[in-house]
C-alpha atoms as a PDB file:
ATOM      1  CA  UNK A   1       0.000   0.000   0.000  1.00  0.00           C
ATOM      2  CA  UNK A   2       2.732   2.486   1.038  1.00  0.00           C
ATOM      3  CA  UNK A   3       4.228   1.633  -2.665  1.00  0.00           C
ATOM      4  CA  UNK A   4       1.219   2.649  -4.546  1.00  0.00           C
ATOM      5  CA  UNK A   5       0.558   5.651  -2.460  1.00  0.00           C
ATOM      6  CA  UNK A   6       4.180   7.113  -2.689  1.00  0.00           C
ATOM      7  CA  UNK A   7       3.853   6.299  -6.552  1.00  0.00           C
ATOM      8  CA  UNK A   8       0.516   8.494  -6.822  1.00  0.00           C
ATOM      9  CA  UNK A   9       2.055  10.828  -4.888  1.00  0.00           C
ATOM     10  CA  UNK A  10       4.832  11.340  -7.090  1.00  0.00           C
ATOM     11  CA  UNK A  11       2.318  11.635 -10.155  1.00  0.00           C
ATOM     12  CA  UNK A  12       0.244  14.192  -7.828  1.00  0.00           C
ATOM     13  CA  UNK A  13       3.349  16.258  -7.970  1.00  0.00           C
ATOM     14  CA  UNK A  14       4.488  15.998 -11.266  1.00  0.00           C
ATOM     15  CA  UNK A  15       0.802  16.937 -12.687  1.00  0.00           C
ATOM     16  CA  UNK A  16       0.017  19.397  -9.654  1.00  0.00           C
ATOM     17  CA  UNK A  17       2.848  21.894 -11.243  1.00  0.00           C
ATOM     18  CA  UNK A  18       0.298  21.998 -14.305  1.00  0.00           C
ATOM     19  CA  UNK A  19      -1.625  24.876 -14.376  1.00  0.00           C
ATOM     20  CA  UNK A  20      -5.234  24.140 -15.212  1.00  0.00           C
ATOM     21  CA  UNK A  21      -4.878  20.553 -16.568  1.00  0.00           C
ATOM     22  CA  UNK A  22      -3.099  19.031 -13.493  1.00  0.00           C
ATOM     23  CA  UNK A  23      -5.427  19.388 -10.840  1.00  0.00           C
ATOM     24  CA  UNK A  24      -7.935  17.492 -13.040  1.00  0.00           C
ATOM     25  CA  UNK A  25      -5.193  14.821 -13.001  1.00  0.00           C
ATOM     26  CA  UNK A  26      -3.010  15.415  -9.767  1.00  0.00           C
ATOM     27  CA  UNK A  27      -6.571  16.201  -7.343  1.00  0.00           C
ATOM     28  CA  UNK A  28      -7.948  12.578  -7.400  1.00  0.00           C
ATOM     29  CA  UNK A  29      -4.178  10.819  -7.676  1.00  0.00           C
ATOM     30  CA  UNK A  30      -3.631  12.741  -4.316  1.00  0.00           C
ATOM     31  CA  UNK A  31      -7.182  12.064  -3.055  1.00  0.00           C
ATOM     32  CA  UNK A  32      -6.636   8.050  -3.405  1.00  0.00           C
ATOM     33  CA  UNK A  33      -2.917   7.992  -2.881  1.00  0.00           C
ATOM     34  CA  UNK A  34      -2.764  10.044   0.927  1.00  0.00           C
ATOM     35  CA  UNK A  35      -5.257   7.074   2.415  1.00  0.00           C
ATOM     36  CA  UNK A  36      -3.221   3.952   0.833  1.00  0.00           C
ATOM     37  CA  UNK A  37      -0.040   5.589   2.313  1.00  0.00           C
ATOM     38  CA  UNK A  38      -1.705   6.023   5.908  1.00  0.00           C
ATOM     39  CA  UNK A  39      -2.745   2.659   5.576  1.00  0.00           C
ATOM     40  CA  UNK A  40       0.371   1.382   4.716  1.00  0.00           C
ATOM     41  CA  UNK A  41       2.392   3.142   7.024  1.00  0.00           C
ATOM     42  CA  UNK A  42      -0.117   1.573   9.824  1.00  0.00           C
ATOM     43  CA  UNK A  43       0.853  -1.968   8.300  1.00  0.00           C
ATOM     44  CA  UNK A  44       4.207  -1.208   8.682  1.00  0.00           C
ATOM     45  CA  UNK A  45       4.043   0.083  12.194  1.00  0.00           C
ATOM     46  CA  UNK A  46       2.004  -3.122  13.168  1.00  0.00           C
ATOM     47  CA  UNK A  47       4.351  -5.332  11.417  1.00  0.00           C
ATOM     48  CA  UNK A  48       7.404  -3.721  12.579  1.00  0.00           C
ATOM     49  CA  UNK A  49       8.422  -2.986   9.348  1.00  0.00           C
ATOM     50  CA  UNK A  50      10.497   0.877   8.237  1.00  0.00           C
ATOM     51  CA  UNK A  51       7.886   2.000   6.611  1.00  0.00           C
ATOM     52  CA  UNK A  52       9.743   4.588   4.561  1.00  0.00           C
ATOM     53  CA  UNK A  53       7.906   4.205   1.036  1.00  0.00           C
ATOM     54  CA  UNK A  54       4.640   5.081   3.041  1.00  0.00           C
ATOM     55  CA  UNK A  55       6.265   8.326   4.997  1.00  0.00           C
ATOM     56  CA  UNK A  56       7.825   9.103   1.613  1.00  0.00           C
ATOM     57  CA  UNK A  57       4.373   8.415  -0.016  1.00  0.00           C
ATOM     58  CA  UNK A  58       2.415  10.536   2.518  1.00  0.00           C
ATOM     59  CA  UNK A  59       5.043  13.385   2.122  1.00  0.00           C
ATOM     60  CA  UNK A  60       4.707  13.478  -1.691  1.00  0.00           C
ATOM     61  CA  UNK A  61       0.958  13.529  -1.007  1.00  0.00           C
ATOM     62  CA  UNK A  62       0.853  16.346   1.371  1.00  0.00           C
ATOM     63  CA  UNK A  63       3.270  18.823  -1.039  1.00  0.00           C
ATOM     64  CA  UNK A  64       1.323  18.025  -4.024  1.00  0.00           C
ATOM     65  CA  UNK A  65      -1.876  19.124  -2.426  1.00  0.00           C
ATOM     66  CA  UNK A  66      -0.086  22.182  -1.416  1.00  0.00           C
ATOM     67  CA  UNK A  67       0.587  22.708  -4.581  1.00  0.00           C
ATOM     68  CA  UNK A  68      -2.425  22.424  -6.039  1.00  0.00           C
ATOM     69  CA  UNK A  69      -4.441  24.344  -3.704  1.00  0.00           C
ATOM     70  CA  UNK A  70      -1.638  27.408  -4.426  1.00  0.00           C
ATOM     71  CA  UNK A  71      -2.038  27.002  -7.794  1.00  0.00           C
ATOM     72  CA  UNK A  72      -6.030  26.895  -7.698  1.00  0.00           C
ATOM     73  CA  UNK A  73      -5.639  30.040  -5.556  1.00  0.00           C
ATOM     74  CA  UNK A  74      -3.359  31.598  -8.061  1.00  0.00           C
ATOM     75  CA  UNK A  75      -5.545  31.142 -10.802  1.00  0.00           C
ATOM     76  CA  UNK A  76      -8.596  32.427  -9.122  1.00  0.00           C
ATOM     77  CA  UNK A  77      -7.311  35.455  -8.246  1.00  0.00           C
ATOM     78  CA  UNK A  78      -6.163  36.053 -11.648  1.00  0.00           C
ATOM     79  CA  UNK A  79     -10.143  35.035 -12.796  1.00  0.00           C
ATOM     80  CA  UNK A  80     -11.441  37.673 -10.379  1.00  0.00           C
ATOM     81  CA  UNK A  81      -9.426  40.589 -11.590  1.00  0.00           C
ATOM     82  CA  UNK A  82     -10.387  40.408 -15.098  1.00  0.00           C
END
């Protein structure tokens, strides 16, 4: 789980620096991929396993949303002054 998260993390960030397009793409990759890294990083935890792929997957997660919110805020403001 923590390997599928991280990886739709990653793709949240790559797409989330896309303007208008991205969030279409990186919004729902971030949406599915910040739960399946919790949940892996639980698994780990319980199976006393690192759990690094999951941290790394819930970090990804958590900078591509900021990233998309900034960039949703960015372009609204632009929308409202013209």
């Amino acid at each position: 789980m923590g390997i599928a998260g991280m990886i739709l993390g990653i793709v949240g960030l790559v797409f989330g620096f896309i303007p208008v397009v991205g969030a279409f793409i990186a919004f729902p990759c971030i949406i599915v991929g910040l739960p399946l890294s919790s949940i892996g990083l639980y698994q780990d935890k319980k199976n006393a396993r690192g759990g690094g792929m999951s941290i790394t997957g819930i970090a990804t997660n958590v900078v591509a949303l900021i990233v998309v919110i900034l960039w949703l805020a960015v372009l609204g403001a632009a929308a409202a002054t013209l």
